[in-house]
N, C-alpha and C. Protein backbone atom coordinates (compact mmCIF):
# COMPACT_ATOMS: atom_id res chain seq x y z
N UNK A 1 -59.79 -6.09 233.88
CA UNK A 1 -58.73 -6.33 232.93
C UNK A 1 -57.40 -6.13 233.66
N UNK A 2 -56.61 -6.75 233.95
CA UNK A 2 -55.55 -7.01 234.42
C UNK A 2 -54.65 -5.78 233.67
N UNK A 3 -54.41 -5.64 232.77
CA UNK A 3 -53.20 -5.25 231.99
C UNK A 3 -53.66 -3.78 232.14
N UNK A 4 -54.82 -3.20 232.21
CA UNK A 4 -55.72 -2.15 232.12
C UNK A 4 -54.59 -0.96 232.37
N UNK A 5 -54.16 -0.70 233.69
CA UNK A 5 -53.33 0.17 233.75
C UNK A 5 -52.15 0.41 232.72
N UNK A 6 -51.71 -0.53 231.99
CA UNK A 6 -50.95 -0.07 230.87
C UNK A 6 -51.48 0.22 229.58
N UNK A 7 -52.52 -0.31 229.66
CA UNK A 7 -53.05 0.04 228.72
C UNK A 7 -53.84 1.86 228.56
N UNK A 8 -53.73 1.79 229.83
CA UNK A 8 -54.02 3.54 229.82
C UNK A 8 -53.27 4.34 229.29
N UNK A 9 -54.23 5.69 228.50
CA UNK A 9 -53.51 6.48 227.58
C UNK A 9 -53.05 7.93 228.18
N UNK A 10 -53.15 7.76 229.55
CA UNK A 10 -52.45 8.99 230.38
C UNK A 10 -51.05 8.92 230.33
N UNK A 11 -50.41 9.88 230.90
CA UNK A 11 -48.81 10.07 230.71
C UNK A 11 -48.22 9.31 231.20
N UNK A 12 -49.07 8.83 232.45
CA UNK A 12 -48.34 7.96 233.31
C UNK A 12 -47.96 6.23 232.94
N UNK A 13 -49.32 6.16 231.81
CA UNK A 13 -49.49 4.85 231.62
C UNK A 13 -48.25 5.15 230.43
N UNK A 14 -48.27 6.10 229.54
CA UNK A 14 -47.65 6.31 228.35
C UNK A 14 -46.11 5.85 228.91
N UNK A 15 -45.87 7.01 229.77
CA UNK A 15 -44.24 6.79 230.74
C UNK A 15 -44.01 5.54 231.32
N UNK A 16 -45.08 4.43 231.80
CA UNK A 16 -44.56 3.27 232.01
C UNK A 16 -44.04 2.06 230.49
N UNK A 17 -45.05 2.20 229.88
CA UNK A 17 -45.16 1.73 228.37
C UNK A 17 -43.19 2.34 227.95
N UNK A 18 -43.29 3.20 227.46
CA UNK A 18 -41.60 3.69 227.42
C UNK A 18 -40.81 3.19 228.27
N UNK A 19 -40.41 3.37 229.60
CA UNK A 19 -39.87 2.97 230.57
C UNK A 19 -39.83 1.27 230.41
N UNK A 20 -41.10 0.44 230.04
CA UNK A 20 -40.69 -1.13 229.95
C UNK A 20 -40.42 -0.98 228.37
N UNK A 21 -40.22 -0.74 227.97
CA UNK A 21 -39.65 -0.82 226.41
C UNK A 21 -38.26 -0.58 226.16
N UNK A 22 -37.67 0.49 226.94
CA UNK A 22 -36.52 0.86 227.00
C UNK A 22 -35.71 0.51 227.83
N UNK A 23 -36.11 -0.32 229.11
CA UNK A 23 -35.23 -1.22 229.93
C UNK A 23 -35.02 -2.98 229.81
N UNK A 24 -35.18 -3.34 228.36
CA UNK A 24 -35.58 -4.64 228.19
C UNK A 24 -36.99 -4.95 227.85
N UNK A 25 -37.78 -4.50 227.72
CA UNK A 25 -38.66 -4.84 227.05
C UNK A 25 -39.36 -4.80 225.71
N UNK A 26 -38.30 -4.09 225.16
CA UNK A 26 -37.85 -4.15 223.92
C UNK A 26 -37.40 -5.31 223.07
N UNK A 27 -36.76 -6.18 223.71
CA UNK A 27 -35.60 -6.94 223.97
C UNK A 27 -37.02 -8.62 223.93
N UNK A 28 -37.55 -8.06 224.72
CA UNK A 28 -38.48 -9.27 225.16
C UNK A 28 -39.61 -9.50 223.93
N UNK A 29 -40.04 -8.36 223.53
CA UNK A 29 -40.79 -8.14 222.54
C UNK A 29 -40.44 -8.96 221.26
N UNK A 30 -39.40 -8.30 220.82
CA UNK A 30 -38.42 -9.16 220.01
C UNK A 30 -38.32 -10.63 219.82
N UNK A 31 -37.98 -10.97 221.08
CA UNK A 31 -38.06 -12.16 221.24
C UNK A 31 -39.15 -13.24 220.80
N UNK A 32 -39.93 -12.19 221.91
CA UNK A 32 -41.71 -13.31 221.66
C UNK A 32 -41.74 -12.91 220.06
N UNK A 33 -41.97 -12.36 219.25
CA UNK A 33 -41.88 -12.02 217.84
C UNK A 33 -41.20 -12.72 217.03
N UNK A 34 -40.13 -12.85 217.33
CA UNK A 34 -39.22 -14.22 216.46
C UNK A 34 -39.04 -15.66 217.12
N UNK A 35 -39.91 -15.59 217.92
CA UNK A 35 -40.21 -17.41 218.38
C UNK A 35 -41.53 -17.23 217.49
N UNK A 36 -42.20 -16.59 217.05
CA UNK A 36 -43.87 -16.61 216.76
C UNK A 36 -43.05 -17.18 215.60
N UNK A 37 -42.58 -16.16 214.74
CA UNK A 37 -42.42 -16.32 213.42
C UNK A 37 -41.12 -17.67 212.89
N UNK A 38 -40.35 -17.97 214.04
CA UNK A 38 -39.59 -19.46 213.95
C UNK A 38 -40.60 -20.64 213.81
N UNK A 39 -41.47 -20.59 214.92
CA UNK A 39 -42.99 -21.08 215.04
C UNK A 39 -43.73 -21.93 214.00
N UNK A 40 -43.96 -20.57 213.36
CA UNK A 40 -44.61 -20.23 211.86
C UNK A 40 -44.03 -21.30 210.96
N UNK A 41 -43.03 -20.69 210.69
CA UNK A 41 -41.68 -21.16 209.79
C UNK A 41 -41.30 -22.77 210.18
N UNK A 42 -41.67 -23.27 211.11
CA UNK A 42 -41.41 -24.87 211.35
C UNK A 42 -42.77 -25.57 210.91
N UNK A 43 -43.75 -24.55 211.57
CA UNK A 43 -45.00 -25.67 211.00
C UNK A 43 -45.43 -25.77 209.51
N UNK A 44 -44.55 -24.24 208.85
CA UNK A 44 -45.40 -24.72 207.62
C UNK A 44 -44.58 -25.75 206.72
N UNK A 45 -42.92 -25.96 207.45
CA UNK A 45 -41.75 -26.70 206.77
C UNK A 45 -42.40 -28.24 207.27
N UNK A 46 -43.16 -28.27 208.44
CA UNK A 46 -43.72 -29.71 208.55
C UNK A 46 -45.30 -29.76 207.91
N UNK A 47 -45.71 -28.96 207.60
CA UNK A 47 -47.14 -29.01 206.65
C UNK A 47 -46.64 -29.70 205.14
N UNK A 48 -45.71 -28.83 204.85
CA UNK A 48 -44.81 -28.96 203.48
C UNK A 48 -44.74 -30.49 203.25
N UNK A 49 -43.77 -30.95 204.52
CA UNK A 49 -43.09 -32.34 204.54
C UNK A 49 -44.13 -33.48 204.50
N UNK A 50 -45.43 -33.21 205.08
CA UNK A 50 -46.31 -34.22 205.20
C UNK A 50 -47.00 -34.28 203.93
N UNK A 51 -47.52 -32.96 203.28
CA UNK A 51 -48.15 -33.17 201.92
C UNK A 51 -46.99 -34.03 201.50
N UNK A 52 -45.58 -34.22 201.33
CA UNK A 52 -44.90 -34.55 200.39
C UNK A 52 -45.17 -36.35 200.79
N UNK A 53 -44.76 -36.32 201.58
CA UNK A 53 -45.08 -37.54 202.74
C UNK A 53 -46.35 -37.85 202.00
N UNK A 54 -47.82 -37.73 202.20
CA UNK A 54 -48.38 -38.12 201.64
C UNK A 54 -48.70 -38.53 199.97
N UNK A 55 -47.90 -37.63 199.21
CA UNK A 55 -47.79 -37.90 197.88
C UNK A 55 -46.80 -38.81 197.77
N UNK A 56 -46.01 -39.29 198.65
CA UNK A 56 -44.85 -40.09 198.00
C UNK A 56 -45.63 -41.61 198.71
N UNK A 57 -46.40 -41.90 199.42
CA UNK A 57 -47.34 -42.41 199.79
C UNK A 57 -48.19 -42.96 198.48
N UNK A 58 -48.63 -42.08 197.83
CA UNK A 58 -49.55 -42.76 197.36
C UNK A 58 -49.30 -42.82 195.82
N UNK A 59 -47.99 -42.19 195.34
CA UNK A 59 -47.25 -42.89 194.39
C UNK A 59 -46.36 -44.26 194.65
N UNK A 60 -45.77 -44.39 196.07
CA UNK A 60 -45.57 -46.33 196.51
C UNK A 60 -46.82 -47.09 196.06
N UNK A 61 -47.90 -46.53 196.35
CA UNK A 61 -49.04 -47.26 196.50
C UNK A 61 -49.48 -47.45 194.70
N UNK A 62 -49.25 -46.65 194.17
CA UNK A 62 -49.60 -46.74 192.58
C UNK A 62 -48.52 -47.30 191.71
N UNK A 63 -47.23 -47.32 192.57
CA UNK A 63 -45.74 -48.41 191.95
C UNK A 63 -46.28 -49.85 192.90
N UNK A 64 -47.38 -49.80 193.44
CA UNK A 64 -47.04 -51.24 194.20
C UNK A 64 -48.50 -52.31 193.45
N UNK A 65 -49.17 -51.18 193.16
CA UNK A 65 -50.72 -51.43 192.14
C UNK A 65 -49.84 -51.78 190.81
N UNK A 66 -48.88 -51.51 189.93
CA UNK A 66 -48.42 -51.53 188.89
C UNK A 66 -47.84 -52.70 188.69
N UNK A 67 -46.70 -53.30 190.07
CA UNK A 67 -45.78 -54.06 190.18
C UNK A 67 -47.03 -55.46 190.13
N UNK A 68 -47.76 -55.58 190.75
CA UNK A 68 -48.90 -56.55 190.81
C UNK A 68 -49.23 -56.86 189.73
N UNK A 69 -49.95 -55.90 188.93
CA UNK A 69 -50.26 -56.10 187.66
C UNK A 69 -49.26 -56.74 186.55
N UNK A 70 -48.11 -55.81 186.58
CA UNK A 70 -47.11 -56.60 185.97
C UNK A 70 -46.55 -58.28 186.40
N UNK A 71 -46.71 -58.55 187.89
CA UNK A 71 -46.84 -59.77 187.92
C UNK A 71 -47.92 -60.99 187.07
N UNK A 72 -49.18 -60.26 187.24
CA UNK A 72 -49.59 -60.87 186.91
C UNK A 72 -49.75 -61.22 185.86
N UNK A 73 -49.53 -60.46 184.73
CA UNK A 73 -49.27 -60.60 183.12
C UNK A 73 -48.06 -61.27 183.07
N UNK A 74 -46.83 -61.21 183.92
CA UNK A 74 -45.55 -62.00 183.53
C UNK A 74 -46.42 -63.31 183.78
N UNK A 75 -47.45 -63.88 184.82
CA UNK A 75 -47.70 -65.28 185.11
C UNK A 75 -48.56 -65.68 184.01
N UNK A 76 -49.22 -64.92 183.39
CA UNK A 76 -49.55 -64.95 182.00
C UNK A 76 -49.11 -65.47 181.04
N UNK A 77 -48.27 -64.65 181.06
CA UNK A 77 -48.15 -65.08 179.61
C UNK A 77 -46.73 -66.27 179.85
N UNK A 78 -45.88 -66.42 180.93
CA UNK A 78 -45.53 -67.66 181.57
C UNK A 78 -46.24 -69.00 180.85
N UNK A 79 -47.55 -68.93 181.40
CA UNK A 79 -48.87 -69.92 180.68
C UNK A 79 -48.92 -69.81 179.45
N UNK A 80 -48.96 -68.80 179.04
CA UNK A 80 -49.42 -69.06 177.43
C UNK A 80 -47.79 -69.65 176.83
N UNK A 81 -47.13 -69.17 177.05
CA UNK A 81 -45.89 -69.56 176.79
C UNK A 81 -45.23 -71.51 176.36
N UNK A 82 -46.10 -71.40 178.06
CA UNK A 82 -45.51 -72.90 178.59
C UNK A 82 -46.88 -74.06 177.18
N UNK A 83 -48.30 -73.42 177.45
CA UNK A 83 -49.19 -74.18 176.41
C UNK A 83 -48.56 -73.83 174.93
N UNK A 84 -48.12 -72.64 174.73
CA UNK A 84 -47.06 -73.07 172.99
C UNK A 84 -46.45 -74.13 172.73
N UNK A 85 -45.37 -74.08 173.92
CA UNK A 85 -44.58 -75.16 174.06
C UNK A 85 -44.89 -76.32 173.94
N UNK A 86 -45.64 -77.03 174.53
CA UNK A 86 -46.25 -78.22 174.97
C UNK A 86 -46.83 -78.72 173.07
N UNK A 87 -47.96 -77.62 173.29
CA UNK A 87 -48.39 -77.62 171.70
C UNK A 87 -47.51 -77.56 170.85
N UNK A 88 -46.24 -77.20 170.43
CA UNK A 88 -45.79 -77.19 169.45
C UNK A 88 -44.88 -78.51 169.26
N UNK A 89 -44.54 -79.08 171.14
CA UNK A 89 -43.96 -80.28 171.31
C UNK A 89 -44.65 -81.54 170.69
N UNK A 90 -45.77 -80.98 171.09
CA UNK A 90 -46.99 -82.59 170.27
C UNK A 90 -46.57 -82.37 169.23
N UNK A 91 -46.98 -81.53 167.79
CA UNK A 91 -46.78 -81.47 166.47
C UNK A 91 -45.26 -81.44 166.57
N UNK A 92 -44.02 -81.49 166.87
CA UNK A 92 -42.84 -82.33 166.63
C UNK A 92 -42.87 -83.57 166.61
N UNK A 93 -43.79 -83.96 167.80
CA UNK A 93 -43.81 -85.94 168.09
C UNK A 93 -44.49 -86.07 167.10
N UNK A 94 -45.67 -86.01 167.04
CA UNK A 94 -47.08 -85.87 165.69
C UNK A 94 -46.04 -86.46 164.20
N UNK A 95 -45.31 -85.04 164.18
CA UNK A 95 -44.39 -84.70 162.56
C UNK A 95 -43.52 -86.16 162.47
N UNK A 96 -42.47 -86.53 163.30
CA UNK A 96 -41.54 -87.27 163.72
C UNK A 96 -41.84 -88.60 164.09
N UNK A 97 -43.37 -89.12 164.29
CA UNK A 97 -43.50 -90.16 163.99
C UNK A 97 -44.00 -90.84 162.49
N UNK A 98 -45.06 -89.11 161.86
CA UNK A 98 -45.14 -89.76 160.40
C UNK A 98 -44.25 -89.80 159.49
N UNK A 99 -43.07 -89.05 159.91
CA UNK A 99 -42.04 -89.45 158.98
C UNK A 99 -41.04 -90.94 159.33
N UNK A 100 -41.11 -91.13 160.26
CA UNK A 100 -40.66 -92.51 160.64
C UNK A 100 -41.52 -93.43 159.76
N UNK A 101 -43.14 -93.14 159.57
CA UNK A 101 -43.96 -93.75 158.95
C UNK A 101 -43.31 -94.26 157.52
N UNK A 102 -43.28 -92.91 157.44
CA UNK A 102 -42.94 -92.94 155.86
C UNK A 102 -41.61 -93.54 155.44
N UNK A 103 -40.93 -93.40 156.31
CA UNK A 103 -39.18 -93.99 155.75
C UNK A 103 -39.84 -95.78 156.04
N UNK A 104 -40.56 -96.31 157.09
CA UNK A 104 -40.60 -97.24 157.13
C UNK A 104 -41.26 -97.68 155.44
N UNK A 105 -41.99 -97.07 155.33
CA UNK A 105 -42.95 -97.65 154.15
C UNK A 105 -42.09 -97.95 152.72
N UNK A 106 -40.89 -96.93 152.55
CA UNK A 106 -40.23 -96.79 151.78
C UNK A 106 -38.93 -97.83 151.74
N UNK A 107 -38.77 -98.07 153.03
CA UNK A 107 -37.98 -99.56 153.19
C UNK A 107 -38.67 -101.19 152.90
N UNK A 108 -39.84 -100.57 152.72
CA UNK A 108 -40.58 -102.13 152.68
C UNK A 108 -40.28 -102.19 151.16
N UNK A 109 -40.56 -100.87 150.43
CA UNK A 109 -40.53 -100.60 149.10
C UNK A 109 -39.84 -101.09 148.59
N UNK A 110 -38.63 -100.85 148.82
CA UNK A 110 -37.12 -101.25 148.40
C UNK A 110 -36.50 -102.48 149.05
């Protein structure tokens, strides 16, 4: 074990342990400690961002399933629309020639 000697619980190991703590290694400790926890603190702000990322994902995807659908009922009823029309155009011609009928008949009358 490499580190072994500091890790020893004699005075000497104790007095080096103090000695790097109190000349900067204190300092270093610190350091590595708040890069861990900056670390921390970024991945879970990009864990965060991707769940969101993925939910905003797959609400596009359920506004883009919707928008379709709604197309396709506007082309719908477009059709049904346009066959009213048409149909209701015949029974004007239909109406508008038997009354021509009739005024004719009524001129023969008279």
């Amino acid at each position: 074990m490499p580190f072994a000697p500091l890790l020893d619980t004699s005075v000497t190991g104790v007095g080096l342990i103090a000695v790097f703590l109190i000349f900067g290694g204190g300092g270093l400790v610190k350091y590595v400690v708040e890069s861990m926890n900056r670390t921390r603190i970024e991945l879970a702000q990009l864990r965060t961002h991707q769940k969101d990322t993925q939910g905003s994902g797959r609400e596009v995807e359920a506004l883009r399933a919707e928008m379709t659908a709604l197309r396709a009922q506007m082309s719908e009823l477009r059709d049904t629309t346009t066959q009213y029309d048409l149909s209701f155009d015949t029974a004007l011609q239909r109406m508008e020639r038997r009354v021509e009928h009739v005024e004719q008949q009524q001129r023969l009358l008279h």
